[in-house]
Structures are given as structure tokens and as C-alpha cells.
C-alpha atoms as a PDB file:
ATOM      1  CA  UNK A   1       0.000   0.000   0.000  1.00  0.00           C
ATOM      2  CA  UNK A   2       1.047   3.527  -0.686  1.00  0.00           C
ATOM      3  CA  UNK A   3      -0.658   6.786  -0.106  1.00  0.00           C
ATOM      4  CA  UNK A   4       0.162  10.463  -0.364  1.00  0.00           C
ATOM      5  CA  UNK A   5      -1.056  13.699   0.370  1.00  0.00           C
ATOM      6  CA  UNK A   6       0.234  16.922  -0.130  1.00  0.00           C
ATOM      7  CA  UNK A   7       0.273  20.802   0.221  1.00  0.00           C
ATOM      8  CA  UNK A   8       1.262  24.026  -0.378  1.00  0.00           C
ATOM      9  CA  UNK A   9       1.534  26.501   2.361  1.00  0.00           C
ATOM     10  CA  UNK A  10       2.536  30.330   2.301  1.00  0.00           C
ATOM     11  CA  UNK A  11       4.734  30.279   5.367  1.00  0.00           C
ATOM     12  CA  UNK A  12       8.436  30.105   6.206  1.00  0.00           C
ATOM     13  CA  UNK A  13       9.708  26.444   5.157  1.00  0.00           C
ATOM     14  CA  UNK A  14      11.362  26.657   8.987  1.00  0.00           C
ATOM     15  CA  UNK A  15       8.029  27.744  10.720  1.00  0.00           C
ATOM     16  CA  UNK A  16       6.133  24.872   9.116  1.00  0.00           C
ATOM     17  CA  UNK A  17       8.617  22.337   9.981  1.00  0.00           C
ATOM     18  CA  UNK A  18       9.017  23.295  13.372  1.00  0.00           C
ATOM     19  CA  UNK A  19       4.904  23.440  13.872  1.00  0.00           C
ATOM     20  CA  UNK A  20       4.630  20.429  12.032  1.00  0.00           C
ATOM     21  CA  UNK A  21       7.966  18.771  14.458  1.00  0.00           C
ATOM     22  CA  UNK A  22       6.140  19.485  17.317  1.00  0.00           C
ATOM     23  CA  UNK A  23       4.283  16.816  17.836  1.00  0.00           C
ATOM     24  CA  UNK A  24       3.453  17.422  21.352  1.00  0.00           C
ATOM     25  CA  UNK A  25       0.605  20.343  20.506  1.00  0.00           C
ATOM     26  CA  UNK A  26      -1.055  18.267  18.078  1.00  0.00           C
ATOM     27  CA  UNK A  27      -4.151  17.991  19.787  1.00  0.00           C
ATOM     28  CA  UNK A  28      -4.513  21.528  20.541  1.00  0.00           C
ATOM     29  CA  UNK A  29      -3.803  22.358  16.603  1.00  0.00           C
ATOM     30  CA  UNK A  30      -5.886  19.788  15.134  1.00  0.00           C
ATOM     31  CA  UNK A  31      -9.526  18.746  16.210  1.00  0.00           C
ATOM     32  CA  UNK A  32      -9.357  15.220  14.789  1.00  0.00           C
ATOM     33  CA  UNK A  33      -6.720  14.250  17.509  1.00  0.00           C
ATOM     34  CA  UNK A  34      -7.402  12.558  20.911  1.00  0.00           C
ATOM     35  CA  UNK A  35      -3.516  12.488  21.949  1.00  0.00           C
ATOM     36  CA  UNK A  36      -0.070  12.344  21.696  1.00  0.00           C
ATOM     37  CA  UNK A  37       1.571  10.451  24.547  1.00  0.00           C
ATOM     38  CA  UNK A  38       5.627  10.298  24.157  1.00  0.00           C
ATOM     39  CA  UNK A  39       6.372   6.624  25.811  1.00  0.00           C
ATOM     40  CA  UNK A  40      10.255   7.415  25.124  1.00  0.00           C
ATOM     41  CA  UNK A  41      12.706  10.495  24.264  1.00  0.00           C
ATOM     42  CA  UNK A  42      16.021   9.722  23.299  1.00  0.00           C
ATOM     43  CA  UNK A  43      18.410  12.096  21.418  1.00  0.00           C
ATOM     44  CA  UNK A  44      18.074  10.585  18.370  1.00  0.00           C
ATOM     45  CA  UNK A  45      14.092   9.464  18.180  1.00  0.00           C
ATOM     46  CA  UNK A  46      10.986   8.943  20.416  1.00  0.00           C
ATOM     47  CA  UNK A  47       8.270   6.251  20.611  1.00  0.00           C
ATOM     48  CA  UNK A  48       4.657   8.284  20.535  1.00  0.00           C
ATOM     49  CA  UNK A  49       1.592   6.645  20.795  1.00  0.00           C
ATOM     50  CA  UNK A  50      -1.286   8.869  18.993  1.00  0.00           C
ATOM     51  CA  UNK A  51      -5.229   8.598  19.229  1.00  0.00           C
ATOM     52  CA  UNK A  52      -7.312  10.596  16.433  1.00  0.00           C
ATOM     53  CA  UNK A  53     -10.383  10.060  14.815  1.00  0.00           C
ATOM     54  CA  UNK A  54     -11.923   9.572  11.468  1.00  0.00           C
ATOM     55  CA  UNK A  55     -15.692  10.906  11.208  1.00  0.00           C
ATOM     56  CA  UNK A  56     -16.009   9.420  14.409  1.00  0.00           C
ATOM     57  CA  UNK A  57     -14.613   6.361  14.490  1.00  0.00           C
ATOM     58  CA  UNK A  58     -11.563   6.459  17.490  1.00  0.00           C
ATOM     59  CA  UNK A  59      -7.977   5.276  15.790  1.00  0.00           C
ATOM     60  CA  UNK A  60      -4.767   4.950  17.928  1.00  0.00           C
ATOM     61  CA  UNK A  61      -1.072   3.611  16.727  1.00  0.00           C
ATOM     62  CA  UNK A  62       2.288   3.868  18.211  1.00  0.00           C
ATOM     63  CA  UNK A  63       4.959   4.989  16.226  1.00  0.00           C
ATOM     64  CA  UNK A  64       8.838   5.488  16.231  1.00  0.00           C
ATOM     65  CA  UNK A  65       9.412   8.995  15.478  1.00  0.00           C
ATOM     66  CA  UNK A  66      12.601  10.951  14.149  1.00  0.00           C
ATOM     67  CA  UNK A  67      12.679  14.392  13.607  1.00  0.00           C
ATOM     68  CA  UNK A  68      15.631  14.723  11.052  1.00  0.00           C
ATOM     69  CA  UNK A  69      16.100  18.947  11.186  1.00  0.00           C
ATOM     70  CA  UNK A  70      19.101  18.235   9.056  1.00  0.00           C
ATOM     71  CA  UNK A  71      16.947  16.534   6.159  1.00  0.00           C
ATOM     72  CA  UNK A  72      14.311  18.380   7.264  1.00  0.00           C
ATOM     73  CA  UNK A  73      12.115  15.292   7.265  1.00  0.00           C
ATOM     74  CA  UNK A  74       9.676  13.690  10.017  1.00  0.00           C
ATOM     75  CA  UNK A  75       9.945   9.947  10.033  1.00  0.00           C
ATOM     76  CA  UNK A  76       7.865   7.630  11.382  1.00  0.00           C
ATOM     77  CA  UNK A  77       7.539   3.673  11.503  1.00  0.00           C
ATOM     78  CA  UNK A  78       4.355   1.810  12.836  1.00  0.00           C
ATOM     79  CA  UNK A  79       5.683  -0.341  15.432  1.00  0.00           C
ATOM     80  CA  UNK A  80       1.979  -2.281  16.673  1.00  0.00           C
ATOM     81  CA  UNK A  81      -1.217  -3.587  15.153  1.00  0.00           C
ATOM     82  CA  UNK A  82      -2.808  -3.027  11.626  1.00  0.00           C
ATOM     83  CA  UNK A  83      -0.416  -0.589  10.100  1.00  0.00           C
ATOM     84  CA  UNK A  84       2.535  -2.418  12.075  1.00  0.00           C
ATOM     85  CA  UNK A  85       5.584  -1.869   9.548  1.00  0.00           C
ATOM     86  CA  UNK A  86       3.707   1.012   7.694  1.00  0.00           C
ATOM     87  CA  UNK A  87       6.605   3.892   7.054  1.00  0.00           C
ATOM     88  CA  UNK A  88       6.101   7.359   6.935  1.00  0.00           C
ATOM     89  CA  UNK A  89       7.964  10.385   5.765  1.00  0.00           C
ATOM     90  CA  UNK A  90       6.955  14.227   5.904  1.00  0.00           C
ATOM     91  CA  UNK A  91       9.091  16.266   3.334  1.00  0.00           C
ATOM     92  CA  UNK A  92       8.692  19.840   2.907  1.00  0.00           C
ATOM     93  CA  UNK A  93      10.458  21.268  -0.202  1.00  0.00           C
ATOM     94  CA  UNK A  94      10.872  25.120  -1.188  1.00  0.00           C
ATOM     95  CA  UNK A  95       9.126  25.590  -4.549  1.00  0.00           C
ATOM     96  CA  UNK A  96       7.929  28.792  -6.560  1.00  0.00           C
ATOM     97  CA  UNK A  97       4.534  28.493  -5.178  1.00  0.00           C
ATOM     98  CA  UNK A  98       5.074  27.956  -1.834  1.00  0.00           C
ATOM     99  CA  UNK A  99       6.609  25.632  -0.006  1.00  0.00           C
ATOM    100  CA  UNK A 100       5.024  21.771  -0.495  1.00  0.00           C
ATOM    101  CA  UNK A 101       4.625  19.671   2.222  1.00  0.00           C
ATOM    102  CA  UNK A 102       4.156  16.245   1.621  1.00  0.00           C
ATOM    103  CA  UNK A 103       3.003  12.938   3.565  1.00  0.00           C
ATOM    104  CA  UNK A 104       4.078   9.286   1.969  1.00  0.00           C
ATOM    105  CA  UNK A 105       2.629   6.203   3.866  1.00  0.00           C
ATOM    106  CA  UNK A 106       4.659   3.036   2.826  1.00  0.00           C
ATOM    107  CA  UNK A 107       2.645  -0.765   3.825  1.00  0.00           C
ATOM    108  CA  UNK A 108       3.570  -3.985   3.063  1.00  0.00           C
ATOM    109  CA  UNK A 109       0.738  -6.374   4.444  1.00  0.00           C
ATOM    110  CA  UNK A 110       2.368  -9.262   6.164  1.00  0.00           C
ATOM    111  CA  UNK A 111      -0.767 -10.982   4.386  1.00  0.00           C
ATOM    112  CA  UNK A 112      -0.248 -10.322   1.187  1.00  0.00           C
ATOM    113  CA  UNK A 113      -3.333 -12.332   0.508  1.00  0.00           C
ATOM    114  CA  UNK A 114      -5.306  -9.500   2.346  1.00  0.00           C
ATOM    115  CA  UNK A 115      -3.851  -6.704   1.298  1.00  0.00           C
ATOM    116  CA  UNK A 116      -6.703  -5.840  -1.453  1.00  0.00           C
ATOM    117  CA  UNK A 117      -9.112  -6.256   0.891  1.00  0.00           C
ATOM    118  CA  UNK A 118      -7.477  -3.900   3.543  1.00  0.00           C
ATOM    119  CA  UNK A 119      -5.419  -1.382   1.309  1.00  0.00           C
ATOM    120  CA  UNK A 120      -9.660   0.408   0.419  1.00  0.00           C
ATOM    121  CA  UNK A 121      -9.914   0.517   4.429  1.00  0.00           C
ATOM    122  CA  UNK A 122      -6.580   0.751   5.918  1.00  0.00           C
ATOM    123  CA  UNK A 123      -5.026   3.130   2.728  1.00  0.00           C
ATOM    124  CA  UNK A 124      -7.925   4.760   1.652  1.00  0.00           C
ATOM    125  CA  UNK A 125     -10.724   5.231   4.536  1.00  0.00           C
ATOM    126  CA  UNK A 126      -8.627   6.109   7.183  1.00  0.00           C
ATOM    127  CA  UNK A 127      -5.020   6.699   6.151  1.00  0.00           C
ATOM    128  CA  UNK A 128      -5.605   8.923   3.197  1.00  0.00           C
ATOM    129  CA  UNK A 129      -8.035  10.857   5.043  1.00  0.00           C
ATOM    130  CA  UNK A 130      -6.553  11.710   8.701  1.00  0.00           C
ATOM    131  CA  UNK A 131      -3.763  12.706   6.353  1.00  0.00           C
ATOM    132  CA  UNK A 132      -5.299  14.688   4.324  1.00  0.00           C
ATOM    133  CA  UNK A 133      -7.445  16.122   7.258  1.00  0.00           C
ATOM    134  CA  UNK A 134      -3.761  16.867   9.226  1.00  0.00           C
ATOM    135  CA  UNK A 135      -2.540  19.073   6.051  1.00  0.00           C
ATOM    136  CA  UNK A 136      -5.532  21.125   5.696  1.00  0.00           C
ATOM    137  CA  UNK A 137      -5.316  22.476   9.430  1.00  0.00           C
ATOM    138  CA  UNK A 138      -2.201  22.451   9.919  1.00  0.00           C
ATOM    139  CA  UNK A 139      -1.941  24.736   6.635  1.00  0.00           C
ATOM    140  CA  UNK A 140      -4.914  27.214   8.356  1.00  0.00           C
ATOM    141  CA  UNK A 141      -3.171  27.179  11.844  1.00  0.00           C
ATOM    142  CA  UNK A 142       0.217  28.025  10.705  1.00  0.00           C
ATOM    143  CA  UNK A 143      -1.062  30.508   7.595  1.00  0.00           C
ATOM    144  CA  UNK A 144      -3.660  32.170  10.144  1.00  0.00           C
ATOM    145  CA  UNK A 145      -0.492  32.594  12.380  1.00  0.00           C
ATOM    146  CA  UNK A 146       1.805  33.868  10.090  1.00  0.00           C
ATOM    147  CA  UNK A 147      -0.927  36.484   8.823  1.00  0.00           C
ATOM    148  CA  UNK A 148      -2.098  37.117  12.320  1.00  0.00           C
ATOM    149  CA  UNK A 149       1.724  38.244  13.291  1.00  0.00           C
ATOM    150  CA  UNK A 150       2.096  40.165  10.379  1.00  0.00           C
ATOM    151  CA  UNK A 151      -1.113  42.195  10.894  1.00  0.00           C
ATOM    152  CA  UNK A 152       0.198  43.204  14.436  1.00  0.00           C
ATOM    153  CA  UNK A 153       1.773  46.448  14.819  1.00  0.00           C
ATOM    154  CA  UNK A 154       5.445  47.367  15.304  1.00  0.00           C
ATOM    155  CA  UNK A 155       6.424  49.493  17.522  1.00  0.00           C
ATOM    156  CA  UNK A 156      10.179  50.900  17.604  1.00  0.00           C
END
């Protein structure tokens, strides 16, 4: 199974990274997620375990996460249950209309017999959308932000 989503946002390519790195304030960003518990920090990556929902229907996973600043990539791997092995990468790339921020989601179904049965629900139902659902806000929060800081005035 692969999936990907993708947008363009009007805001510094560092801002959105950072927002987007920042796992931690998830929930209060984006209404579709229940939590984001960190069940180990180490230097080089974290374990996170992360509820959301898709039109109602509760969805959890735990995850290995690296935050590469130097690649400027989010990594994840899917470490339990359905979407156990499922690899994901964030990229966000500088381009002439803004900067594009995209989402890959990488399965191989340890059942390979199954997999066109659960790539519709797994890929399409709920992958697909959460991701899809996690761009869209996350492009409102960060552009409202941006526009809301520029709209402020300066005082010397």
C-alpha cells in the first residue's frame, strides 16, 4: 500500500517544519486528535503513541518517530497492530509556489493475501483521510499565524 497527500503553504519552510515537528501540541492544533503520549525520548528518536479520529470512528497507533532537522524530514515507523511496519515520511520542499509539504505512507501487508481487501480501508478510509485532514489544518493554523503576526503592529 502507498498513499500520499500533499500541500502548499505560504509560510516560512522553517516555521512549518518546526509546527509540524512538534508533535506534542497536536491535539490543541488539530480537532481530529485525541492524543499524543511520548512513551520514550532519546536524542536521536521517540516512541509516541497517537489517538485521532476519522468521522467518528476512534484510531490509535504507536509509532517510532525521528525528527531529522538536518533533512528536514519527520519519520515515522508503525511499530503495533494493523499498520505495524507502515513507514512514513513528511518532506517539505521550497518551490515557486510555496513551499510543499508532503506525507508518503509506505505498507507492506504481512498478508499479502489480504492486502486488497485492507489497502480500500486501511489506505484509503482512514489513512488517506486523517492525512489529508492533518494538512488542511495544519496549513490554516500556521497561515492564520503567520498572517495574524504580520497584521500586528510594530512598535520601535
Amino acid at each position: 500500500m502507498q498513499t500520499g497527500n500533499s500541500i502548499i503553504m505560504h509560510a516560512p519552510r522553517a516555521v512549518i517544519f518546526e509546527t509540524i515537528a512538534d508533535l506534542a501540541h497536536w491535539p490543541r492544533l488539530l480537532p481530529h486528535y485525541r492524543y499524543v503520549r511520548f512513551l520514550e525520548r532519546c536524542a536521536d528518536h521517540s516512541v509516541v503513541e497517537m489517538g485521532a479520529t476519522r468521522s467518528g470512528i476512534p484510531i490509535s497507533w504507536t509509532s517510532e518517530l525521528v525528527v531529522d532537522r538536518e533533512r528536514m524530514e519527520i519519520r515515522f515507523l508503525h511499530l503495533k497492530a494493523f499498520t505495524r511496519g507502515m513507514r512514513v515520511i513528511w518532506t517539505f520542499k521550497e518551490t515557486p509556489a510555496g513551499v510543499l509539504v508532503e506525507i508518503q505512507h509506505t505498507l507492506h501487508f504481512r498478508v499479502a493475501a489480504l492486502a486488497t481487501l485492507a489497502e480500500p480501508i486501511i489506505g484509503r478510509f482512514f489513512v488517506h483521510h486523517v492525512a489529508n485532514q492533518t494538512l488542511r489544518v495544519m496549513k490554516e493554523k500556521i497561515e492564520g499565524a503567520i498572517a495574524a503576526a504580520s497584521a500586528q503592529p510594530r512598535f520601535a
